[in-house]
C-alpha atoms as a PDB file:
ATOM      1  CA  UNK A   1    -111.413  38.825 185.759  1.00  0.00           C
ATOM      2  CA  UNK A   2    -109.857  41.452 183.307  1.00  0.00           C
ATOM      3  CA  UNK A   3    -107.216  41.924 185.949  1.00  0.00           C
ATOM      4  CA  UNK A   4    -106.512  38.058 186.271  1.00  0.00           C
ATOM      5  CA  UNK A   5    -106.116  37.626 182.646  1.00  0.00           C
ATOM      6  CA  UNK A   6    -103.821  40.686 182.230  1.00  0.00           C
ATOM      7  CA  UNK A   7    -101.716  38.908 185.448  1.00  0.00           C
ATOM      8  CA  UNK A   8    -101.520  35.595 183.830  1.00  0.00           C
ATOM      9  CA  UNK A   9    -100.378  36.089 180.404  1.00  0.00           C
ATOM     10  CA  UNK A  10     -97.447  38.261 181.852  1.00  0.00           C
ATOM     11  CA  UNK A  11     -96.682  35.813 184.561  1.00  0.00           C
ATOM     12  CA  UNK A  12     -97.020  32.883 182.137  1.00  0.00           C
ATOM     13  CA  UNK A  13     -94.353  34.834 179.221  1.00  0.00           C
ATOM     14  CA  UNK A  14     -91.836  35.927 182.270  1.00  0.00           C
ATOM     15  CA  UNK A  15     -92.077  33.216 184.747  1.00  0.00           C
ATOM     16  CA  UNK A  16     -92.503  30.575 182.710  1.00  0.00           C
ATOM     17  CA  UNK A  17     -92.002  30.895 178.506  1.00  0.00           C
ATOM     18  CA  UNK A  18     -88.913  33.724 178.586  1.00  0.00           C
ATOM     19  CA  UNK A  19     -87.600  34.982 181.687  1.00  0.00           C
ATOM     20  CA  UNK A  20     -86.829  38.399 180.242  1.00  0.00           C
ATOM     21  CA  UNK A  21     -88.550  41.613 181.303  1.00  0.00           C
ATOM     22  CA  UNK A  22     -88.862  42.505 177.474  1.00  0.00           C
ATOM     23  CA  UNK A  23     -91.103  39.622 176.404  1.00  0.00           C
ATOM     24  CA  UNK A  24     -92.836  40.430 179.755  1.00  0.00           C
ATOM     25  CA  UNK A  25     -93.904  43.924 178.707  1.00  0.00           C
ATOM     26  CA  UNK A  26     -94.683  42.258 174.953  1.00  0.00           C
ATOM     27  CA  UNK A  27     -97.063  40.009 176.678  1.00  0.00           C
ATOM     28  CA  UNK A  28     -98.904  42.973 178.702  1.00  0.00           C
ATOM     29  CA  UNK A  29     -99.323  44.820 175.433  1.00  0.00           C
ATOM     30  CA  UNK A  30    -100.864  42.043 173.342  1.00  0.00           C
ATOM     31  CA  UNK A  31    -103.142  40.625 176.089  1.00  0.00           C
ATOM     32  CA  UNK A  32    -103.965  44.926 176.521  1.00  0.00           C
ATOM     33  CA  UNK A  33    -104.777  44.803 172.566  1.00  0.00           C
ATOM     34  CA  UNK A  34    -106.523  41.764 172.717  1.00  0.00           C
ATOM     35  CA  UNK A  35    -108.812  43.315 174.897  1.00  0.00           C
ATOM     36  CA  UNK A  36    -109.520  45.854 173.764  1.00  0.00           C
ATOM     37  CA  UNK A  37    -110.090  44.721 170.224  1.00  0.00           C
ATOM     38  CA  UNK A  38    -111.624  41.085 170.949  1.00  0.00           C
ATOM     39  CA  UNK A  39    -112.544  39.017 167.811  1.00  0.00           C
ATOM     40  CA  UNK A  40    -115.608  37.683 169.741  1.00  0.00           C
ATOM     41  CA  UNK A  41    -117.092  40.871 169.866  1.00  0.00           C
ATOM     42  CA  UNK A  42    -116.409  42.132 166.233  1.00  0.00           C
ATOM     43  CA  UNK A  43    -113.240  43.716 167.658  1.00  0.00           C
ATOM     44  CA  UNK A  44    -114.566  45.765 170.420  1.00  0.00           C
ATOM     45  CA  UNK A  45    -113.727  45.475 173.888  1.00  0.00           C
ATOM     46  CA  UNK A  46    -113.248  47.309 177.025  1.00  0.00           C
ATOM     47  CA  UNK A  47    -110.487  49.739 177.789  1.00  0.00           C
ATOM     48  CA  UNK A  48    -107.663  48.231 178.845  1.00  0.00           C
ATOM     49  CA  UNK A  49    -106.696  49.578 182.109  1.00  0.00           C
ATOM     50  CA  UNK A  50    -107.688  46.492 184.054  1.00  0.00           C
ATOM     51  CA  UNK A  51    -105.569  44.337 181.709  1.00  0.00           C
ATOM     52  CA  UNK A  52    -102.839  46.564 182.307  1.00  0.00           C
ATOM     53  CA  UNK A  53    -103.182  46.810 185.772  1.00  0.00           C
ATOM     54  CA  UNK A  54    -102.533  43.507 186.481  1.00  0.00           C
ATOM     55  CA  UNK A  55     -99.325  43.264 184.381  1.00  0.00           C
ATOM     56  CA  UNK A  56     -98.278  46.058 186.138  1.00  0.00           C
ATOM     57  CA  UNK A  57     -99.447  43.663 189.639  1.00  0.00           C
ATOM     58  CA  UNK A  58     -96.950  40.775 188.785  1.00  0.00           C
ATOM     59  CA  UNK A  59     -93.880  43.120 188.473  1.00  0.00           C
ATOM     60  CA  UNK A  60     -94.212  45.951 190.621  1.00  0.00           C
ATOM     61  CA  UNK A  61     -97.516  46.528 192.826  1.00  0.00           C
ATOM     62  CA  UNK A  62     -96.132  49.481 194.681  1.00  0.00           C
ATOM     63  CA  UNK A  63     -96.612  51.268 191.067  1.00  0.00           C
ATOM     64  CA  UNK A  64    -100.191  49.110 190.861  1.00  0.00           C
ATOM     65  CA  UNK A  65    -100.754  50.939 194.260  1.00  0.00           C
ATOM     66  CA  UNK A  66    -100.293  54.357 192.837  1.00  0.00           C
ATOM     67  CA  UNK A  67    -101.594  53.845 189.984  1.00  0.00           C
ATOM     68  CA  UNK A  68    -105.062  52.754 191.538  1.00  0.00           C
ATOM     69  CA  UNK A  69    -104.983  55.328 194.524  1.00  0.00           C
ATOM     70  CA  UNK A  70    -104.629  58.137 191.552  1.00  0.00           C
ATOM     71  CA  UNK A  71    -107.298  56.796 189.935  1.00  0.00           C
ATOM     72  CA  UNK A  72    -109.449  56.692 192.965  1.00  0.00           C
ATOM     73  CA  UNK A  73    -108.801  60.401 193.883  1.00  0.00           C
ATOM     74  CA  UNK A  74    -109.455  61.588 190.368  1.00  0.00           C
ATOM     75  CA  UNK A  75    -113.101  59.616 190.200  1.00  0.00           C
ATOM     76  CA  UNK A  76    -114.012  61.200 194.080  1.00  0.00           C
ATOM     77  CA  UNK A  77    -112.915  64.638 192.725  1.00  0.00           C
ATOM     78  CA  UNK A  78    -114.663  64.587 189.197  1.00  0.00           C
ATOM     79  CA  UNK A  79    -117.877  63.672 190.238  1.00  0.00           C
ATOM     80  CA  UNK A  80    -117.977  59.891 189.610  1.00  0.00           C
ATOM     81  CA  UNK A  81    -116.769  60.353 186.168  1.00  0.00           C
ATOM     82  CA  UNK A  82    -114.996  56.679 185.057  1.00  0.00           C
ATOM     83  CA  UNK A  83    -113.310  58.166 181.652  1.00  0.00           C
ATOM     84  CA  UNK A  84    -112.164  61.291 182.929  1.00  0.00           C
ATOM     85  CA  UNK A  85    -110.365  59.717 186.359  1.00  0.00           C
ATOM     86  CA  UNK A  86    -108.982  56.641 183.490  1.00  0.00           C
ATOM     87  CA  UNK A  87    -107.230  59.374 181.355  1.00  0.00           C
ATOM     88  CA  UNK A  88    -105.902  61.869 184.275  1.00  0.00           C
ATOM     89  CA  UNK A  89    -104.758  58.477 186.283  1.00  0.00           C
ATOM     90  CA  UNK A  90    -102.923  57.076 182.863  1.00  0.00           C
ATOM     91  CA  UNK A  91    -101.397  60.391 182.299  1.00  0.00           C
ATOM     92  CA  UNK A  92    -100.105  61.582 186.499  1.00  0.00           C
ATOM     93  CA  UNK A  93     -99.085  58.134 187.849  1.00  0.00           C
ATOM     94  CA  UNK A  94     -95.973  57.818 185.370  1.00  0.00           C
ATOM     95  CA  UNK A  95     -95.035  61.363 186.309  1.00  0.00           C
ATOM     96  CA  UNK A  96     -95.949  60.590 190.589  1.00  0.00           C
ATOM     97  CA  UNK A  97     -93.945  57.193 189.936  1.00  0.00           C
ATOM     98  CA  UNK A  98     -91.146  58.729 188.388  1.00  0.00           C
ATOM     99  CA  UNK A  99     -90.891  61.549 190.538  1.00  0.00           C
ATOM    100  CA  UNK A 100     -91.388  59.222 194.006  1.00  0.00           C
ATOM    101  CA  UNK A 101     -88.020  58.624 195.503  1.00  0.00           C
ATOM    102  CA  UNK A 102     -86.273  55.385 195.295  1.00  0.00           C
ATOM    103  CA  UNK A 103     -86.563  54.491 198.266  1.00  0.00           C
ATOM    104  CA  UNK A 104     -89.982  53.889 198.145  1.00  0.00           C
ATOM    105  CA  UNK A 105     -89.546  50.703 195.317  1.00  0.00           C
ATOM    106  CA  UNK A 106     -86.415  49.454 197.045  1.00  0.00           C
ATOM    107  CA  UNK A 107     -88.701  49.309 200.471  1.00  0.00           C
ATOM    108  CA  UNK A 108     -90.030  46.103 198.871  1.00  0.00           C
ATOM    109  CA  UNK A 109     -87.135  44.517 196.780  1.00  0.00           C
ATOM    110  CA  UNK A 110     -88.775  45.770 193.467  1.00  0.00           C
ATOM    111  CA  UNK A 111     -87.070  48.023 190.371  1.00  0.00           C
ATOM    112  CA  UNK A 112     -89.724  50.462 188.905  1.00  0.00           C
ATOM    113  CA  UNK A 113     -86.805  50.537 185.988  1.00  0.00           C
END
């Protein structure tokens, strides 16, 4: 569900409020920071990265695909350790994304940038 609501707050403020990738990525950080620090739970919440994730699904999911792959290798090789693979995935797949040729986002029609 964390992944649906980070998905429809970005799809609602692009598709539908302001059709500009900068109120987009406004939207991703505010439902991100709404999770995390939720008013209905004296302003804890989880962590975020599902939230994100599924911003990151409406716009791009070749970069979701990475993202989640990374994350899947790092938790295999650490043991089954959910905060370690969250940090190492957060911190590699913006350096793997970068560094991936371009002709892997223009495969599917989608701009990483």
């Amino acid at each position: 569900f964390d992944i649906l609501k980070g998905a429809f707050a970005v799809f609602i403020a692009y598709f539908i409020i302001f059709p500009k990738f900068f109120y987009a990525i406004i939207a991703s950080l505010f439902v991100v920071i709404g999770h995390n620090f939720n008013l209905f739970f004296r302003f804890r919440g989880g962590r975020g990265l599902a939230t994100a994730l599924g911003g990151v699904l409406v716009f791009n999911p070749i970069v979701a695909i990475i993202w989640v792959g990374l994350w899947v290798l790092f938790y295999r090789i650490i043991k089954q350790d959910v905060l370690f693979a969250n940090r190492l995935s957060a911190i590699v797949a913006p350096v793997a994304i970068i560094s991936a040729p371009d002709y892997i986002f223009y495969f599917f029609n989608y701009n990483c940038f």
